[in-house]
C-alpha atoms as a PDB file:
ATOM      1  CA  UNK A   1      -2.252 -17.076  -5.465  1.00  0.00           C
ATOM      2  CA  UNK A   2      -0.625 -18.493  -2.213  1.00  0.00           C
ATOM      3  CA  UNK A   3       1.824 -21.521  -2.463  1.00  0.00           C
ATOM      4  CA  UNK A   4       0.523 -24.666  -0.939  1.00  0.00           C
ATOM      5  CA  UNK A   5       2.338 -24.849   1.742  1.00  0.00           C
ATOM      6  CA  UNK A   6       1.128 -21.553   3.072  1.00  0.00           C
ATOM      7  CA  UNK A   7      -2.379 -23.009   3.714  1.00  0.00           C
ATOM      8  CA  UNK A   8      -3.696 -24.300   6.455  1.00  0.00           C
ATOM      9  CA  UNK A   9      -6.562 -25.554   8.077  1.00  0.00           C
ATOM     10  CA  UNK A  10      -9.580 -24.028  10.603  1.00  0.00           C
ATOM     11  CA  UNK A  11     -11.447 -26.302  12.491  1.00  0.00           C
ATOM     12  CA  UNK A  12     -14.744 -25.423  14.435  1.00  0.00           C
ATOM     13  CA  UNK A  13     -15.882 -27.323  17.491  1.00  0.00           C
ATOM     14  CA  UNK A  14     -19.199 -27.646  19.602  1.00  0.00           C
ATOM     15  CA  UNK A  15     -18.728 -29.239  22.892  1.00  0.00           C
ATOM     16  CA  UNK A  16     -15.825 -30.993  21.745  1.00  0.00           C
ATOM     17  CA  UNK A  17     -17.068 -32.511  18.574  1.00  0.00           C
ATOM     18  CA  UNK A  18     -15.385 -31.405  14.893  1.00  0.00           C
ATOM     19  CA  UNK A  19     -18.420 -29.623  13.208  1.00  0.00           C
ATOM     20  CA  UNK A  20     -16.351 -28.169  10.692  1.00  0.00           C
ATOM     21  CA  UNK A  21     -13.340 -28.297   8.516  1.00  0.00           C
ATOM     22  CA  UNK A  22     -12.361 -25.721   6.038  1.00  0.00           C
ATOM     23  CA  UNK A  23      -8.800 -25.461   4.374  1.00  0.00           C
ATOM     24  CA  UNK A  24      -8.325 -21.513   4.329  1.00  0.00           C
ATOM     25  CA  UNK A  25      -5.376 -18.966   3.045  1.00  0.00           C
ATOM     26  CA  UNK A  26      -3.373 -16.915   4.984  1.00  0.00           C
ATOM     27  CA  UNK A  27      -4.906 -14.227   7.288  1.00  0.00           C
ATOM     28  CA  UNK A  28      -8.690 -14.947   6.161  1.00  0.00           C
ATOM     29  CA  UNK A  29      -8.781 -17.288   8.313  1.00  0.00           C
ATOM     30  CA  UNK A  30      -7.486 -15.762  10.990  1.00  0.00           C
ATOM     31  CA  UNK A  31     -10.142 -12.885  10.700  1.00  0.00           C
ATOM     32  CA  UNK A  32     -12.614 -15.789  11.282  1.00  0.00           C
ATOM     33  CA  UNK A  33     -11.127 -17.040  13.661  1.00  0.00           C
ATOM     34  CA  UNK A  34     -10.868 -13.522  15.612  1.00  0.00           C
ATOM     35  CA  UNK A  35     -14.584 -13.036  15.047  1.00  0.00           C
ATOM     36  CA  UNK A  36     -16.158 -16.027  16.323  1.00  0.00           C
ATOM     37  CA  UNK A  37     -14.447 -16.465  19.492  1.00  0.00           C
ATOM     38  CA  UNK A  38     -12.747 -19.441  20.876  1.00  0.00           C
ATOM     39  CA  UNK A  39     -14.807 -22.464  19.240  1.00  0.00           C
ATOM     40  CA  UNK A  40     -12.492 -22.013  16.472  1.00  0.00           C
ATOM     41  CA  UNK A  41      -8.253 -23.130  15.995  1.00  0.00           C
ATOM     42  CA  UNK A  42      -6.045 -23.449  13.417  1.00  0.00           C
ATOM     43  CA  UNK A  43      -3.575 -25.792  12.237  1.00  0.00           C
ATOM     44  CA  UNK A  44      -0.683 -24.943  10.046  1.00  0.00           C
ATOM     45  CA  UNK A  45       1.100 -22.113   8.690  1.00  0.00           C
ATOM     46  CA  UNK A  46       0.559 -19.278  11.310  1.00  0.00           C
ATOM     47  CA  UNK A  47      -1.442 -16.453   9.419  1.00  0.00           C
ATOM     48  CA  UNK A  48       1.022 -14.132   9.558  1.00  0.00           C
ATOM     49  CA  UNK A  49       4.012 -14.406   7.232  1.00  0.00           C
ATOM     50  CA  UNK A  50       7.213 -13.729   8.065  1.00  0.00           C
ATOM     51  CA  UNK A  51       9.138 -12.636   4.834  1.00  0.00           C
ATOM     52  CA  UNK A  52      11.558 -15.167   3.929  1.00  0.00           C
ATOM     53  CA  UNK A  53      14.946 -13.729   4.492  1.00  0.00           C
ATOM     54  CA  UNK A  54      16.714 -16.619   3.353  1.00  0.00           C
ATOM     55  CA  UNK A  55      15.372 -16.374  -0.388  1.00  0.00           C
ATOM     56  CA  UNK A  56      16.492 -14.051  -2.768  1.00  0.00           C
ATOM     57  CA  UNK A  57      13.453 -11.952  -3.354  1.00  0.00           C
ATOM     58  CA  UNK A  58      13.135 -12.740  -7.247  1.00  0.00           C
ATOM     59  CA  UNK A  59      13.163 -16.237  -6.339  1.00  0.00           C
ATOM     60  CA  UNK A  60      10.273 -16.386  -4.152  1.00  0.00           C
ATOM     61  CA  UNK A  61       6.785 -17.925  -5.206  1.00  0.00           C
ATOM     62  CA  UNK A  62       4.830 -14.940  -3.938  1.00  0.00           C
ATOM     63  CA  UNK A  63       5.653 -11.062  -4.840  1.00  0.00           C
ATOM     64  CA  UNK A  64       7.813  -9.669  -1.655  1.00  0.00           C
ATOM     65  CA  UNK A  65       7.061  -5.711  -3.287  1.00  0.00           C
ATOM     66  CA  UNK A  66       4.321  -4.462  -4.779  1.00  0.00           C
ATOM     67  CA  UNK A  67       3.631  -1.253  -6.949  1.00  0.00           C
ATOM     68  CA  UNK A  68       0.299   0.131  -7.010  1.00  0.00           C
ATOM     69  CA  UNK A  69      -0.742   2.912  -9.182  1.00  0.00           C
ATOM     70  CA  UNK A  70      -3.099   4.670  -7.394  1.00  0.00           C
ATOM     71  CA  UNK A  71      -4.251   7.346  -9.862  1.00  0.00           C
ATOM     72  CA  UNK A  72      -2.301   8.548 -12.929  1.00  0.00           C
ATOM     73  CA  UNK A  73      -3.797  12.350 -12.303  1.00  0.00           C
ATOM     74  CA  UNK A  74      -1.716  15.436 -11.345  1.00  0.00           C
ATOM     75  CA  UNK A  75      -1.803  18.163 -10.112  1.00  0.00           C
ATOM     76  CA  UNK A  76       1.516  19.472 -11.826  1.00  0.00           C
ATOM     77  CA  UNK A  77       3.222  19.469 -15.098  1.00  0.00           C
ATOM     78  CA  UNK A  78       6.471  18.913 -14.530  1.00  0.00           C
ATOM     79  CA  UNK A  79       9.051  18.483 -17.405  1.00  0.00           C
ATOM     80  CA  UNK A  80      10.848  15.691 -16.312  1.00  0.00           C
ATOM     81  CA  UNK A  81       7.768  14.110 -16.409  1.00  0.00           C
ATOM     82  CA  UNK A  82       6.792  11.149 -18.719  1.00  0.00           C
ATOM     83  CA  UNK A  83       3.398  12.304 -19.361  1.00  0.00           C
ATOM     84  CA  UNK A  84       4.708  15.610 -20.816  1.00  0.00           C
ATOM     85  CA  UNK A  85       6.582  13.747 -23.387  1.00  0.00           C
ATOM     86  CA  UNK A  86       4.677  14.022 -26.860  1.00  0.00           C
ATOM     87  CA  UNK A  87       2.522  11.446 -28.308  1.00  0.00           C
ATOM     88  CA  UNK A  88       2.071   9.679 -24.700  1.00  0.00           C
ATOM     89  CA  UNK A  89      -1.262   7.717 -24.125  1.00  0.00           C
ATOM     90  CA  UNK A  90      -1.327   7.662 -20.420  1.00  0.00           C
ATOM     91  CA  UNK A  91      -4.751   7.601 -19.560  1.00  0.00           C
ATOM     92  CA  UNK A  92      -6.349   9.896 -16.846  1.00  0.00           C
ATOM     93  CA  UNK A  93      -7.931   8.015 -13.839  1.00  0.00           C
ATOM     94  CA  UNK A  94      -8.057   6.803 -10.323  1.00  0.00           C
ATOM     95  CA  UNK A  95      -7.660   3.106  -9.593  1.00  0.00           C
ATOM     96  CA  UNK A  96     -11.342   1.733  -8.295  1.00  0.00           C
ATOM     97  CA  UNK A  97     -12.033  -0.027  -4.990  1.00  0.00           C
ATOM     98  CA  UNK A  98     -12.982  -2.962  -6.688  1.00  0.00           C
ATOM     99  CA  UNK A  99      -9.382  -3.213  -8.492  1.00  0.00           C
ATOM    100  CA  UNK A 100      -7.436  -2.711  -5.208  1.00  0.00           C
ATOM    101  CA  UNK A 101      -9.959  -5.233  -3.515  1.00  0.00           C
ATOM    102  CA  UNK A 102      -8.209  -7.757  -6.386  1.00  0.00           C
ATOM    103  CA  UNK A 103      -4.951  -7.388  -5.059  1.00  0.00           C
ATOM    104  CA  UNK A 104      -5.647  -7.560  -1.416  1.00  0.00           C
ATOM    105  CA  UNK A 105      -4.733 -11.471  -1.265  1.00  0.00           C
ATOM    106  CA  UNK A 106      -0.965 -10.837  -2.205  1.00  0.00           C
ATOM    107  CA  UNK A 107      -0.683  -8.451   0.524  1.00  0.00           C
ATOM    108  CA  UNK A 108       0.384 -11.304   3.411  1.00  0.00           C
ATOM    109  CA  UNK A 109       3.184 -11.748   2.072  1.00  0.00           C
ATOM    110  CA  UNK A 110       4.675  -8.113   0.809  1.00  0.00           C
ATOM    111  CA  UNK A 111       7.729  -6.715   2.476  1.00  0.00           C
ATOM    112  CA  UNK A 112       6.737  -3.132   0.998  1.00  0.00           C
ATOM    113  CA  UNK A 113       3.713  -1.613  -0.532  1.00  0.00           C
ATOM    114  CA  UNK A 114       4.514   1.300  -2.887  1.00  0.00           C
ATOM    115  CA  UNK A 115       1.134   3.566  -3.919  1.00  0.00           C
ATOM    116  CA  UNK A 116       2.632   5.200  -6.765  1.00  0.00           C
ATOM    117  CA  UNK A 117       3.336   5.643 -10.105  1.00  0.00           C
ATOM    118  CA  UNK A 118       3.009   8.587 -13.169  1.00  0.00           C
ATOM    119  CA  UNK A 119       0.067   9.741 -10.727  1.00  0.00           C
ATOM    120  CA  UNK A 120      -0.059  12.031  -7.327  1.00  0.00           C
ATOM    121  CA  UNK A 121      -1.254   9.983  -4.669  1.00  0.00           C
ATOM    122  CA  UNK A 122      -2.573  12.374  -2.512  1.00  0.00           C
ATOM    123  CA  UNK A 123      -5.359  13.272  -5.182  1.00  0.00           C
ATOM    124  CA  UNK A 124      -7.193   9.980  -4.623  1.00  0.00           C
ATOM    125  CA  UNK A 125      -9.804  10.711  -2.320  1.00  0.00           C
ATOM    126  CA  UNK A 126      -9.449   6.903  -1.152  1.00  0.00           C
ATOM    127  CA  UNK A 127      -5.819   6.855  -0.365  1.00  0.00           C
ATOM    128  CA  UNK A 128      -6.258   6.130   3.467  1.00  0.00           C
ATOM    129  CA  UNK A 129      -8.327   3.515   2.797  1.00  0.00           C
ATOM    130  CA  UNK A 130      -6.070   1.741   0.771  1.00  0.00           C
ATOM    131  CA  UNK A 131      -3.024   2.239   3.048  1.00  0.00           C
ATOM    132  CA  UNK A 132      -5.847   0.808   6.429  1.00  0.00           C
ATOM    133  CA  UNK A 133      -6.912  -2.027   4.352  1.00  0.00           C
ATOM    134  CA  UNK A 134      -3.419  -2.670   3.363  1.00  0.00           C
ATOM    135  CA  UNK A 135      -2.035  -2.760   6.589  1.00  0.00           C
ATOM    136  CA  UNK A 136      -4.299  -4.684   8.364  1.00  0.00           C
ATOM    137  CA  UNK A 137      -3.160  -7.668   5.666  1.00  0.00           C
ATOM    138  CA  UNK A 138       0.249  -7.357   5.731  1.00  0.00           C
ATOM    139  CA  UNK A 139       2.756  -8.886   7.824  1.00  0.00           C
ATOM    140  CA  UNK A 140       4.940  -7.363  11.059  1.00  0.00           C
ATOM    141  CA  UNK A 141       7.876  -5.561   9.902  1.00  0.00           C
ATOM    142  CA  UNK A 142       6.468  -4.886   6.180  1.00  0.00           C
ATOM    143  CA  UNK A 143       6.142  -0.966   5.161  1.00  0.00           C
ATOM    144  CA  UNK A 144       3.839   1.320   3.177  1.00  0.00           C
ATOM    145  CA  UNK A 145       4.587   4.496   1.099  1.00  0.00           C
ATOM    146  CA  UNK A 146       4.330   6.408  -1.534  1.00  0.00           C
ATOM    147  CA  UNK A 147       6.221   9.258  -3.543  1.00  0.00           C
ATOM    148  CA  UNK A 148       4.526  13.122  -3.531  1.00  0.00           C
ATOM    149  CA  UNK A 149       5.513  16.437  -4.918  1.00  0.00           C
ATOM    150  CA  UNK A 150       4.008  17.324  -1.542  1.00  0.00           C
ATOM    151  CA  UNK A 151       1.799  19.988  -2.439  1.00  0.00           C
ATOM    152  CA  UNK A 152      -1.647  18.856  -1.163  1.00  0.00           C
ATOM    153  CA  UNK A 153      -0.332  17.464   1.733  1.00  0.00           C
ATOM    154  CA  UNK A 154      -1.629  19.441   5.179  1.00  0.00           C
ATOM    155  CA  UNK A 155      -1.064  18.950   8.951  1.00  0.00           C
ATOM    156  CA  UNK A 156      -4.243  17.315   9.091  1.00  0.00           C
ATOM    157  CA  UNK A 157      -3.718  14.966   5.713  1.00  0.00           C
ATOM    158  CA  UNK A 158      -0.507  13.454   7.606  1.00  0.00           C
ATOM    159  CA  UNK A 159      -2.191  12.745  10.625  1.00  0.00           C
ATOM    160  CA  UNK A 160      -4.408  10.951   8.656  1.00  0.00           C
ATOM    161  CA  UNK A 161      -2.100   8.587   6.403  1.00  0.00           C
ATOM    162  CA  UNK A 162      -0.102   8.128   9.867  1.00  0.00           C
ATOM    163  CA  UNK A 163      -3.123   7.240  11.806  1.00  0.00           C
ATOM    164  CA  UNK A 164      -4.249   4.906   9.056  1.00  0.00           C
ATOM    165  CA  UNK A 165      -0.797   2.780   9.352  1.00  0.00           C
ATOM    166  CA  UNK A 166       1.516   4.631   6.392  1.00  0.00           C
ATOM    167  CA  UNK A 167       5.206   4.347   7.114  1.00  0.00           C
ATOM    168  CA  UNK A 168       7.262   6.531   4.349  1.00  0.00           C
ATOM    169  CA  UNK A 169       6.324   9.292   2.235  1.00  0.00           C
ATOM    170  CA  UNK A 170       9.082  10.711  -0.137  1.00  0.00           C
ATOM    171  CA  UNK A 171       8.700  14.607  -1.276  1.00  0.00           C
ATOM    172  CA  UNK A 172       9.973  15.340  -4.713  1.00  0.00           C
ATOM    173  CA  UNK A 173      12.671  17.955  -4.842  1.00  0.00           C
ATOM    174  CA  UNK A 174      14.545  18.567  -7.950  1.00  0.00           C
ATOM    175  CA  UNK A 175      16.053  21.853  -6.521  1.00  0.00           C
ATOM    176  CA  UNK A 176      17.182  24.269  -4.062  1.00  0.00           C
ATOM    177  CA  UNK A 177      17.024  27.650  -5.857  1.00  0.00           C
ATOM    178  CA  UNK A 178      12.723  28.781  -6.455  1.00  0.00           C
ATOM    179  CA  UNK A 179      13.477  29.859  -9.822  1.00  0.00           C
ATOM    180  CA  UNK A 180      15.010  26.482 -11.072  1.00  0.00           C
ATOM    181  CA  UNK A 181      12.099  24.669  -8.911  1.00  0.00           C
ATOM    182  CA  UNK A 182       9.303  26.925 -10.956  1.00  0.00           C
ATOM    183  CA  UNK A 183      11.109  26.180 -14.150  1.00  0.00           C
ATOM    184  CA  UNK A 184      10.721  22.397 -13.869  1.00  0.00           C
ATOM    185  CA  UNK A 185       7.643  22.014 -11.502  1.00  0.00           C
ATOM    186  CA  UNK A 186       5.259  24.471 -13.412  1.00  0.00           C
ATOM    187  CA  UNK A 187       2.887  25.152 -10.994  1.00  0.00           C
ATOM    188  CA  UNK A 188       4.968  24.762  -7.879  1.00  0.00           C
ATOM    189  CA  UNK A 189       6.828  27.088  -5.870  1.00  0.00           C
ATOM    190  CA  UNK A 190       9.430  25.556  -3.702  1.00  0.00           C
ATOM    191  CA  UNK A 191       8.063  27.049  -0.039  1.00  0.00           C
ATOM    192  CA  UNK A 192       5.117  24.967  -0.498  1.00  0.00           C
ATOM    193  CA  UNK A 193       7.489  22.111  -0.110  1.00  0.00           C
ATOM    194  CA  UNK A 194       8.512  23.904   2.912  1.00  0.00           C
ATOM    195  CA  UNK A 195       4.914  23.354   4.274  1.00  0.00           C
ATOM    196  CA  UNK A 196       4.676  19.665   3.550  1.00  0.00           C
ATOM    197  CA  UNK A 197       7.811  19.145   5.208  1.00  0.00           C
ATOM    198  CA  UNK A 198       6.400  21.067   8.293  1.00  0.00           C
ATOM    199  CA  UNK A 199       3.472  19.254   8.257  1.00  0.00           C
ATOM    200  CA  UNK A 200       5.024  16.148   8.757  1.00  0.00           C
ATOM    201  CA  UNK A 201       7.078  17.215  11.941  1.00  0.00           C
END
């Protein structure tokens, strides 16, 4: 999944002698190389990535942005909303460890992580897990986030995402007035967006 010229190579040494040679991609080798101490150096690329600034983003050979669907459930039924639309065949589910384990090696190289879709994030139970194992692969400067109609999120569920590396979260607000809010956010009354916005102060 990496271009070949983002490889490089870790080399192990006892008492000065080349025991071992193992051509490795980006920040996996690093992690070895972290956890086993000092017998160990690498030569090439550095493991983390700077995004390429120089490149147009569509014509890089690695994805700069990435869009995740982390669960296509909802707590809401909002009008607006594609799954309200008749004869859709959106299925209901949360995407699996295993599945976001898949897409862990084109995380070195993101500029931004986005951990939404048709879904509401906040209902997978594994969302901070995803955003810690996403962070600890991607590069300096690179951002995670999602989009939320904000109405599971509590004080202590954004001290969690923050303390687990997220960097934006965008609140859906389609208006000002309660009765207009009600009338296209079944289900939601527009002081509970007052909340989420408190809990993130």
């Amino acid at each position: 999944m990496f271009p070949e010229n983002l490889f490089y190579t870790l080399e192990e040494q006892k008492n000065g002698d080349l025991v071992r040679r193992q051509r490795m991609a980006p920040v996996h080798g690093q992690r070895q190389a972290d956890e086993r101490g000092g017998n160990l150096t690498l030569k090439g690329m550095p493991a983390v990535i700077e995004p390429e600034k120089a490149i147009h983003p569509a014509r890089r050979p690695y994805p700069s942005k990435l869009f995740i669907e982390t669960t296509s459930r909802c707590n809401l039924g909002c009008l607006m909303c594609v799954k309200q639309t008749g004869g859709g065949c959106i299925a209901e589910g949360d995407l699996s460890e295993a599945h976001f384990a898949a897409l862990e090696p084109a995380f070195p190289t993101l500029e931004a992580l986005i951990l939404n879709g048709v879904g509401e994030p906040l209902l997978h139970p594994l969302l901070e897990s995803f955003v810690r194992r996403a962070k600890a692969l991607m590069p300096p400067g690179s951002w995670i986030g999602f989009q939320s109609n904000g109405l599971l999120l509590t004080r202590e569920r954004a001290l969690a995402l923050a303390a687990a590396g997220l960097d934006r979260i965008c609140l859906s607000v389609d208006a000002s007035t309660p009765e207009i809010f009600a009338r296209l956010r079944p289900g939601a009354e527009l002081p509970a967006i007052d909340n989420a916005f408190a809990a993130l102060r």
